[in-house]
C-alpha atoms as a PDB file:
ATOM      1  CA  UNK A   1     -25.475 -80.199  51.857  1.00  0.00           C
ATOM      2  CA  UNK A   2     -22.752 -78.089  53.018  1.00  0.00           C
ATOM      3  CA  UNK A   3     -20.065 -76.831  49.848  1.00  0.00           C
ATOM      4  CA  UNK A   4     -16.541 -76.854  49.651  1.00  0.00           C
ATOM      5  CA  UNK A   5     -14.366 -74.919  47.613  1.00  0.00           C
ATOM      6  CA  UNK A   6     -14.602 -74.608  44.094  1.00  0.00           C
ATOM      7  CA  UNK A   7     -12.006 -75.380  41.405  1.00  0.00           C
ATOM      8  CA  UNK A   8     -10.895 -79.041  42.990  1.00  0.00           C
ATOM      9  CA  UNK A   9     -10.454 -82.050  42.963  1.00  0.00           C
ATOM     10  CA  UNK A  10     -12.343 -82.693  46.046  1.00  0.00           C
ATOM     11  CA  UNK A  11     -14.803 -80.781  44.894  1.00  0.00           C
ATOM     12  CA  UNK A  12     -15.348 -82.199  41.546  1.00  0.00           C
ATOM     13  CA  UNK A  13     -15.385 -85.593  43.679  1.00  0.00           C
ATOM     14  CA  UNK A  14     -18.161 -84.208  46.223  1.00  0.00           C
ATOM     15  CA  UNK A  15     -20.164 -82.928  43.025  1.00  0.00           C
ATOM     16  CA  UNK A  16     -20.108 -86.408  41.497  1.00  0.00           C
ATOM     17  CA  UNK A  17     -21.319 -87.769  44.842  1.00  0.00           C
ATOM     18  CA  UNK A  18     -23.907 -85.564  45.331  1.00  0.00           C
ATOM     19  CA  UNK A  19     -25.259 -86.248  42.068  1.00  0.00           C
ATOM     20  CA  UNK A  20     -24.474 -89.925  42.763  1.00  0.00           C
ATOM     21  CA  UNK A  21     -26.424 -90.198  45.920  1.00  0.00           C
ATOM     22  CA  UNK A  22     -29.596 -92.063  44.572  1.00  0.00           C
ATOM     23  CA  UNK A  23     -26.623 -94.994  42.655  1.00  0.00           C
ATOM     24  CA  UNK A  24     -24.995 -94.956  46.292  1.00  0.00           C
ATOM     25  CA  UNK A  25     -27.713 -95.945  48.725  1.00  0.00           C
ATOM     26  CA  UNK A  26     -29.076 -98.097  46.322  1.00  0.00           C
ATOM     27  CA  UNK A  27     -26.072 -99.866  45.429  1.00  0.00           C
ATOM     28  CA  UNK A  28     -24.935-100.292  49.208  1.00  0.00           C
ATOM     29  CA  UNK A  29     -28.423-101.358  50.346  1.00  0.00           C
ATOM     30  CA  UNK A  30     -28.234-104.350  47.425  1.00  0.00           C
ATOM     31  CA  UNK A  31     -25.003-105.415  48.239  1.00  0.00           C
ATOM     32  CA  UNK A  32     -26.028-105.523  51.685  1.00  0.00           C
ATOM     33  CA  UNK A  33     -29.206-107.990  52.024  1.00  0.00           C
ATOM     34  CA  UNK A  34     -28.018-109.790  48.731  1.00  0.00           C
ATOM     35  CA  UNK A  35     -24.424-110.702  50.504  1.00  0.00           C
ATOM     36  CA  UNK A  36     -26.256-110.785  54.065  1.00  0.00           C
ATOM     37  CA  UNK A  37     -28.266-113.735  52.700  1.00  0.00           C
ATOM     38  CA  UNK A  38     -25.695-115.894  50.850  1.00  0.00           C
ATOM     39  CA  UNK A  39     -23.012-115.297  53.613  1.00  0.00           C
ATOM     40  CA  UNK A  40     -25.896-116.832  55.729  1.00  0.00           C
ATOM     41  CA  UNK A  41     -26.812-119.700  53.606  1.00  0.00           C
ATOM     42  CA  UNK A  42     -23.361-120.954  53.247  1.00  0.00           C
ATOM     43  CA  UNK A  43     -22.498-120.482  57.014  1.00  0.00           C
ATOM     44  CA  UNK A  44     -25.947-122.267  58.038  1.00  0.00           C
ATOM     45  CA  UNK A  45     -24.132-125.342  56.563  1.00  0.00           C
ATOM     46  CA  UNK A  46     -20.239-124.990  57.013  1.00  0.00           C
ATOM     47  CA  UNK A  47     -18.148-125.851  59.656  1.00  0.00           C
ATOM     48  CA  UNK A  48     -15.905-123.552  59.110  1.00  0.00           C
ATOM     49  CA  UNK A  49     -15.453-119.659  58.086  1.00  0.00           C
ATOM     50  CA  UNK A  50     -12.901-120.480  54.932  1.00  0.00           C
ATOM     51  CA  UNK A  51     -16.351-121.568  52.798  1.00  0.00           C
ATOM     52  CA  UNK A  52     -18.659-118.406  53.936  1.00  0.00           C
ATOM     53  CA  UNK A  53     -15.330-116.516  53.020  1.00  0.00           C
ATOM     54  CA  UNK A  54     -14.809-117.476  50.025  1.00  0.00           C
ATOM     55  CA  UNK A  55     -18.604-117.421  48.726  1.00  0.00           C
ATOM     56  CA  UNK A  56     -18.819-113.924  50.539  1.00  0.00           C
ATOM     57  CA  UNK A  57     -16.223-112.346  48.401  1.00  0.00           C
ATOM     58  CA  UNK A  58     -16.281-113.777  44.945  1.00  0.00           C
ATOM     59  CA  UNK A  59     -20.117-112.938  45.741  1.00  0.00           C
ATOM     60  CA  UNK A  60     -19.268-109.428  46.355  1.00  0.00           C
ATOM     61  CA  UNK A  61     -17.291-108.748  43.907  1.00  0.00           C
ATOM     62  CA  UNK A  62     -19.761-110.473  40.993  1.00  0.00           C
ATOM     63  CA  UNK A  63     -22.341-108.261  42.975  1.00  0.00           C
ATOM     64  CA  UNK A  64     -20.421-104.670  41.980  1.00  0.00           C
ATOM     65  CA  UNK A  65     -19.666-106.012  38.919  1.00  0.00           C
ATOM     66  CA  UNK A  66     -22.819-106.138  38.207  1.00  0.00           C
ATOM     67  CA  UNK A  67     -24.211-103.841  39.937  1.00  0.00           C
ATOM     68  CA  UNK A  68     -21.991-101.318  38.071  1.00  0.00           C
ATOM     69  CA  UNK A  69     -22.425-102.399  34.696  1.00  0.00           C
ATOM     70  CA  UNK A  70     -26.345-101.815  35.286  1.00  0.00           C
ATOM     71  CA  UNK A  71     -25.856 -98.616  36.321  1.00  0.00           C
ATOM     72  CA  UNK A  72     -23.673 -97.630  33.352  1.00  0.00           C
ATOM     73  CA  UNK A  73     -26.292 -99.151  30.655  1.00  0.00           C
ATOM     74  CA  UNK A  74     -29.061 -97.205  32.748  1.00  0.00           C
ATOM     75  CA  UNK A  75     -27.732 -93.818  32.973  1.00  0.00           C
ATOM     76  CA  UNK A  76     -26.495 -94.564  29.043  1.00  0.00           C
ATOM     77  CA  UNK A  77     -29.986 -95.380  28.179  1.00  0.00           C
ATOM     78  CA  UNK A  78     -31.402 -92.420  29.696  1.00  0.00           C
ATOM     79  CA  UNK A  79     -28.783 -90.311  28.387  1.00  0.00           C
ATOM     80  CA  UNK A  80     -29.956 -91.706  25.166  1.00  0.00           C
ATOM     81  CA  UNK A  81     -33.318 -90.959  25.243  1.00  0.00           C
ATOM     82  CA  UNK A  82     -33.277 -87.960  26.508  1.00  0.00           C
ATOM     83  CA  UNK A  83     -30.668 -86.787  23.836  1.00  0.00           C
ATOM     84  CA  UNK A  84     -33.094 -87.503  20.968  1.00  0.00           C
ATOM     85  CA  UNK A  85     -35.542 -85.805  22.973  1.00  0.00           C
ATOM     86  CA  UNK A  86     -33.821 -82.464  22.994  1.00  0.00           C
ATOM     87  CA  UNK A  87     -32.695 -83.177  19.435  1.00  0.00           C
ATOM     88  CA  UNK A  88     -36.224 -83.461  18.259  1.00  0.00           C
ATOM     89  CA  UNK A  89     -37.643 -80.372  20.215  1.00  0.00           C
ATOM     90  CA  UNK A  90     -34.882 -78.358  18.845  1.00  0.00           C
ATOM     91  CA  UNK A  91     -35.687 -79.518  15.486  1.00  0.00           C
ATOM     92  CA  UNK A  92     -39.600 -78.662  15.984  1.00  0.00           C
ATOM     93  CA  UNK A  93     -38.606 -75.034  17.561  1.00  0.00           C
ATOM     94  CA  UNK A  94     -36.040 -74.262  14.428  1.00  0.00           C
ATOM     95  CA  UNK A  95     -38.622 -75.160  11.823  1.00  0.00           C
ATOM     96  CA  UNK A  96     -42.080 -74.090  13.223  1.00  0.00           C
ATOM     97  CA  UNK A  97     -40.823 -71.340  16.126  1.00  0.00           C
ATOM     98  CA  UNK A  98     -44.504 -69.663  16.189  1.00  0.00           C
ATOM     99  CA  UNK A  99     -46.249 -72.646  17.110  1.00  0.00           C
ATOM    100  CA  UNK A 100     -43.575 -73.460  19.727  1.00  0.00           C
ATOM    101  CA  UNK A 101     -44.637 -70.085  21.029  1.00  0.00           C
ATOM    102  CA  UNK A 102     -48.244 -70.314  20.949  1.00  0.00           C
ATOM    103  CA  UNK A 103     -48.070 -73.604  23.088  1.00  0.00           C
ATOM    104  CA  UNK A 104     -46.037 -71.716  25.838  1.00  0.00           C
ATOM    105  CA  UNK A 105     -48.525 -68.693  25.407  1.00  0.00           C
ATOM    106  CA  UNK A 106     -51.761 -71.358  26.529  1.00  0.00           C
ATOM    107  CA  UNK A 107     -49.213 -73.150  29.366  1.00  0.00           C
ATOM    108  CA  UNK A 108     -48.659 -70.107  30.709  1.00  0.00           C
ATOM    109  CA  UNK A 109     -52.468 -68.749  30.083  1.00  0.00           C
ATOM    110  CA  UNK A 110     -53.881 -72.250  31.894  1.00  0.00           C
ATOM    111  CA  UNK A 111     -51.156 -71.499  34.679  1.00  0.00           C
ATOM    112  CA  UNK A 112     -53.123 -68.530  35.412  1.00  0.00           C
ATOM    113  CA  UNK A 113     -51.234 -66.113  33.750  1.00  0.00           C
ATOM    114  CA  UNK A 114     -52.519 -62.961  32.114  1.00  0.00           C
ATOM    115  CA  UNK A 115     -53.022 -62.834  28.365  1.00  0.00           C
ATOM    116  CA  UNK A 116     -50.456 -59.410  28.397  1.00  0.00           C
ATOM    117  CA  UNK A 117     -48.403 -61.424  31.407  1.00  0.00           C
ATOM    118  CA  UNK A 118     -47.913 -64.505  29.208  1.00  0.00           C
ATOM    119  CA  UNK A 119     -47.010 -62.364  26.066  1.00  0.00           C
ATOM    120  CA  UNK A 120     -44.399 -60.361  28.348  1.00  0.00           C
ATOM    121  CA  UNK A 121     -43.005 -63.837  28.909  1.00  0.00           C
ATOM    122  CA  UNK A 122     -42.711 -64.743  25.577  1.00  0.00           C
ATOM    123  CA  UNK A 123     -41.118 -61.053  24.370  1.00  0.00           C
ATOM    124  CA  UNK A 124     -38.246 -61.738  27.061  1.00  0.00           C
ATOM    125  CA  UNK A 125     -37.614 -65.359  25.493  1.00  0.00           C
ATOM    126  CA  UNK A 126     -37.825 -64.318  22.162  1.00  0.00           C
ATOM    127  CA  UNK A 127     -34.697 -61.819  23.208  1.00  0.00           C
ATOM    128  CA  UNK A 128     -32.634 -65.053  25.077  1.00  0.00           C
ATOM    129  CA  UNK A 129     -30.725 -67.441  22.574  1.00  0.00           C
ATOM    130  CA  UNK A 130     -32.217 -71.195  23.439  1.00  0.00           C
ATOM    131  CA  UNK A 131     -34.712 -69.730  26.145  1.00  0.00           C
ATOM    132  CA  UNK A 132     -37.500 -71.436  24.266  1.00  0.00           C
ATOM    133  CA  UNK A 133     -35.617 -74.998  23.739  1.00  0.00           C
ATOM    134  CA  UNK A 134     -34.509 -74.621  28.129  1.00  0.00           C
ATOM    135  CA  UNK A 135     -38.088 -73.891  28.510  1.00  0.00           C
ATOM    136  CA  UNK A 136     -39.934 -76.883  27.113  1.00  0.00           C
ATOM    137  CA  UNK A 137     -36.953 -78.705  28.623  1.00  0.00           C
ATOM    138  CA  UNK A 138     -37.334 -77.846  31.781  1.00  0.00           C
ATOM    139  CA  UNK A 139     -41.520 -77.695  31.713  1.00  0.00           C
ATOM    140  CA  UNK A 140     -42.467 -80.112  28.825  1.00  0.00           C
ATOM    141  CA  UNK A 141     -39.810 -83.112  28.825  1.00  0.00           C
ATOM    142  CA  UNK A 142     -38.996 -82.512  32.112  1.00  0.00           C
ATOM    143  CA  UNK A 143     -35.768 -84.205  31.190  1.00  0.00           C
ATOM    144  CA  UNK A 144     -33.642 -82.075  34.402  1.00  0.00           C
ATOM    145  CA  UNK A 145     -29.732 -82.792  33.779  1.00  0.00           C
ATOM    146  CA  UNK A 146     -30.485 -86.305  32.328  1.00  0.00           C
ATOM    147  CA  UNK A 147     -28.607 -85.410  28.845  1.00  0.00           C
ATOM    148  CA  UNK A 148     -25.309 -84.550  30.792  1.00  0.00           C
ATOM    149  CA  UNK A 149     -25.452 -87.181  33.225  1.00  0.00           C
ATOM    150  CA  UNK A 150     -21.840 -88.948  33.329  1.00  0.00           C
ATOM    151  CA  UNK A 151     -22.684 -93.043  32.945  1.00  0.00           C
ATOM    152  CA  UNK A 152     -18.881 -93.397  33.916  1.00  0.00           C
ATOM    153  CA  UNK A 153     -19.203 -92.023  37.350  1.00  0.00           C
ATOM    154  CA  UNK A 154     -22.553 -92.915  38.240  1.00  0.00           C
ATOM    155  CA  UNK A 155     -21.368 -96.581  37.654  1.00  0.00           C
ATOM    156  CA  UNK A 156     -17.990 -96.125  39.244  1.00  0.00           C
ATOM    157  CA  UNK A 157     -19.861 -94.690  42.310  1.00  0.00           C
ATOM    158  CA  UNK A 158     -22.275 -97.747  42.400  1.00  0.00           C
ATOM    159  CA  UNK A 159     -19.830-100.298  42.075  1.00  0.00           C
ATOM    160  CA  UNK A 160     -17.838 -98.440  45.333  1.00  0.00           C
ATOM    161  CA  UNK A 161     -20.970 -98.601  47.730  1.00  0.00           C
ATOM    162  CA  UNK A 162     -21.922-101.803  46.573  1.00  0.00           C
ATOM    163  CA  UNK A 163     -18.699-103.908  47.438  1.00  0.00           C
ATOM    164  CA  UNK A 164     -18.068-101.867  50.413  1.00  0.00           C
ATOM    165  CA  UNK A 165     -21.346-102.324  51.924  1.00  0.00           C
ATOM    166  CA  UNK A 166     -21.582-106.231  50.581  1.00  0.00           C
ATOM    167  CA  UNK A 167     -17.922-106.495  52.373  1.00  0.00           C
ATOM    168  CA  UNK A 168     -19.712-105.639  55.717  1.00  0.00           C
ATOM    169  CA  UNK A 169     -21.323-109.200  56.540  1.00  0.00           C
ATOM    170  CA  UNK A 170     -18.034-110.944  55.460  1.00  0.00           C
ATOM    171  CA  UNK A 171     -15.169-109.206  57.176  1.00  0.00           C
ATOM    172  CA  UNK A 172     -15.871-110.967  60.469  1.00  0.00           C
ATOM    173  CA  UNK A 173     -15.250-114.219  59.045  1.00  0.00           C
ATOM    174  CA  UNK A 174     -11.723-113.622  58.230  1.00  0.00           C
ATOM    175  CA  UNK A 175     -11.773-112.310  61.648  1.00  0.00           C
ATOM    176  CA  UNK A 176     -12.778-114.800  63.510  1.00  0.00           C
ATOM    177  CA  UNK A 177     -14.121-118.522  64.049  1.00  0.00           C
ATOM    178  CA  UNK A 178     -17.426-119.299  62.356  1.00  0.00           C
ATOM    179  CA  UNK A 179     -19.643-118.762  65.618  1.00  0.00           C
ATOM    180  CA  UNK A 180     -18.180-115.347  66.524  1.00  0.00           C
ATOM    181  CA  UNK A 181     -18.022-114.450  63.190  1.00  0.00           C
ATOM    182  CA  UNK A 182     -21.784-115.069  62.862  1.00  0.00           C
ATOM    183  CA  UNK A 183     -22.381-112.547  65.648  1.00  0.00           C
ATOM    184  CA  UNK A 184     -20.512-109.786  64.609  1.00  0.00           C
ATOM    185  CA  UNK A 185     -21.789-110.088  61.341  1.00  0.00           C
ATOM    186  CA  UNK A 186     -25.191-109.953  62.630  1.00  0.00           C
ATOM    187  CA  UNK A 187     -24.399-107.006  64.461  1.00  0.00           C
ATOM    188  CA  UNK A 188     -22.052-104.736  62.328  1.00  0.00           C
ATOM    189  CA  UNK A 189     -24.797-105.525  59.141  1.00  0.00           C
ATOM    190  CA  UNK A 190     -27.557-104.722  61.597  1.00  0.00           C
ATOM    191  CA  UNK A 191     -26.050-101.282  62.378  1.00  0.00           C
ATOM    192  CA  UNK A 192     -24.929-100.545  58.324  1.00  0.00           C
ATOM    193  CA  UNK A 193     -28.761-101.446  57.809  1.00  0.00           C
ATOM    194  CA  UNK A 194     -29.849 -99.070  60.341  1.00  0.00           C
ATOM    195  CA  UNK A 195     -27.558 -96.144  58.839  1.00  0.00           C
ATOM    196  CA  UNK A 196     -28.783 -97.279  55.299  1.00  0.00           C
ATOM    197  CA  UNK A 197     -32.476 -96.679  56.433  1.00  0.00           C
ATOM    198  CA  UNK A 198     -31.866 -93.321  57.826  1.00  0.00           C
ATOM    199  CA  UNK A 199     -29.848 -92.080  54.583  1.00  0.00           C
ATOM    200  CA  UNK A 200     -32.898 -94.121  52.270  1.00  0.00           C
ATOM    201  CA  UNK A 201     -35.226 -91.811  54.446  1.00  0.00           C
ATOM    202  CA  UNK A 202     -33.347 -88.611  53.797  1.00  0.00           C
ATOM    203  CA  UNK A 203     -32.940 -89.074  50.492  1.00  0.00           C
ATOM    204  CA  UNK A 204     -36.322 -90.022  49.364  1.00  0.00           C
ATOM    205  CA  UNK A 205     -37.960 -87.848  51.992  1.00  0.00           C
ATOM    206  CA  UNK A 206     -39.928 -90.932  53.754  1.00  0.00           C
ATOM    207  CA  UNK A 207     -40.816 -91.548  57.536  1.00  0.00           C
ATOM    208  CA  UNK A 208     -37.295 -92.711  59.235  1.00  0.00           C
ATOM    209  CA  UNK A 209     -38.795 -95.285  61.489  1.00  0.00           C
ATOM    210  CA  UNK A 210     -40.575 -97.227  59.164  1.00  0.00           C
ATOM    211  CA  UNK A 211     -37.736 -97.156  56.171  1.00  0.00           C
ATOM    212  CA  UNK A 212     -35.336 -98.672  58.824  1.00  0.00           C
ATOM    213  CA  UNK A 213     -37.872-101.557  59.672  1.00  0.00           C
ATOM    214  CA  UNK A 214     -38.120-101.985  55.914  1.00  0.00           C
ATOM    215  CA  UNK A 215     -34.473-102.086  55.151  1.00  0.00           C
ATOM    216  CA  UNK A 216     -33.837-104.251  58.197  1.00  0.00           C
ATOM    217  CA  UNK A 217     -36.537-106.523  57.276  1.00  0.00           C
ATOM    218  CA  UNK A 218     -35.596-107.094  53.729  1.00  0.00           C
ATOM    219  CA  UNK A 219     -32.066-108.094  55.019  1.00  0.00           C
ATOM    220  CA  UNK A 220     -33.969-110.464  57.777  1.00  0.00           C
ATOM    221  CA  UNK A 221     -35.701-111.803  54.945  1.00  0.00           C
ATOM    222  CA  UNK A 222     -32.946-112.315  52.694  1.00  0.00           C
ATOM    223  CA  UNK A 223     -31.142-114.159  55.727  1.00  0.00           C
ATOM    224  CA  UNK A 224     -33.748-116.215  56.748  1.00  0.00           C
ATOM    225  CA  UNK A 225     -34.145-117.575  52.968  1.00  0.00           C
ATOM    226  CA  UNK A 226     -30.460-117.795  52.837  1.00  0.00           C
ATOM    227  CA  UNK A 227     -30.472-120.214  55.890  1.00  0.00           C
ATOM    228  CA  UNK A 228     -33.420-122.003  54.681  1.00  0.00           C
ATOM    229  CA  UNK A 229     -31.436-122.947  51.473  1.00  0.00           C
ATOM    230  CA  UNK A 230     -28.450-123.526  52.942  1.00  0.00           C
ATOM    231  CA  UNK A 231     -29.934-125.878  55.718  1.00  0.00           C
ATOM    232  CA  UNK A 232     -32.232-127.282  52.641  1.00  0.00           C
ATOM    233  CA  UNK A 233     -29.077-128.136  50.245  1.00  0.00           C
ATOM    234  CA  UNK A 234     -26.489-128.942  52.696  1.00  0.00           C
ATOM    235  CA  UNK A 235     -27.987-130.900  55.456  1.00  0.00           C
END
């Protein structure tokens, strides 16, 4: 993605996002179906749009509540684990270094490295402060930035997606009377959905035509059950 400059606020903001992204399309493509389909349900059996209103917000907001305080307990978990992780490598590396060593030597040997190759490596890391410790991070736990991750703003950045994107299907029906309202909700969701597919695609490297079906047809799903319940319980 393209940078900014350095040393800002909008920067800082556009790092957090970045490192955000997986919390954001997740959280908006939740709120999306899981709103899509109540908002649905309730209008499939009101007469008016005050009801799907109502049950569309409070709905919403629960939703990012929610949504948020998962996201906070995951990335604290994880942030967890992977703490003791380093913790317990570091404590294997200060009290039995050579063996540390000798387990890098036979990575790098089964790599295909050179038996002078792989002790060059290990001369140069034996010369860097905490080269071994980033080294079995980075190749052994595998942990990536998972012991810095902020829980605050990976859950502040989930709850944000999430209500905006479960606000989508319920704007219209403050706008407008129930049947309009059903359209343009049908319509404005259906386009968010589309976008959502094409960013789900980016991110996770998939085939864009088929992750928009998907997306669109969990939200047809979630719609159709929503109206099936709502038909089912309210007559």
């Amino acid at each position: 993605m393209a940078s900014l400059p350095t040393n800002t606020y909008l920067q800082k903001i556009w790092n957090s996002f970045n490192a955000s992204i997986g919390d954001i399309v997740f959280g908006m493509e939740d709120g999306t179906v899981s709103i899509f389909g109540l908002v649905f349900g309730v209008a499939a059996s009101s007469n008016s749009s005050a009801p799907v209103l109502l049950a569309g917000a409070t709905g919403a907001a629960a939703a990012a509540v929610s949504m948020m305080a998962g996201a906070y307990l995951d990335v604290q978990s994880t942030r967890g684990i992977a703490q003791a992780q380093l913790a317990h490598e570091k404590a294997e590396i200060e009290q039995h270094p050579e063996e540390e060593y000798e387990e890098i030597a036979g990575r790098l040997r089964r790599a295909g490295f050179t038996e002078s190759d792989a002790q060059s490596v290990l001369e140069m890391m034996k010369r860097t402060p905490d080269a071994l410790l980033k080294f079995e991070t980075a190749f052994e736990l595998q942990l990536g930035n998972a012991a810095e991750e902020n829980a605050i703003v990976h859950a502040l950045w989930m709850f944000l997606a999430d209500l905006f994107a479960a606000s989508i299907p319920v704007i219209p029906f403050a706008l407008f009377s129930l049947n309009t309202a059903r359209i343009v909700s049908v319509i404005i969701t259906t386009l968010l959905l589309i976008l959502l597919g094409i960013g789900r695609a980016l991110v996770a490297h998939q085939k864009m035509l088929i992750t928009v079906l998907e997306t669109v047809g969990i939200a047809t799903a979630a719609a159709v059950a929503g109206v099936f319940i709502g038909k089912l319980i309210g007559g």
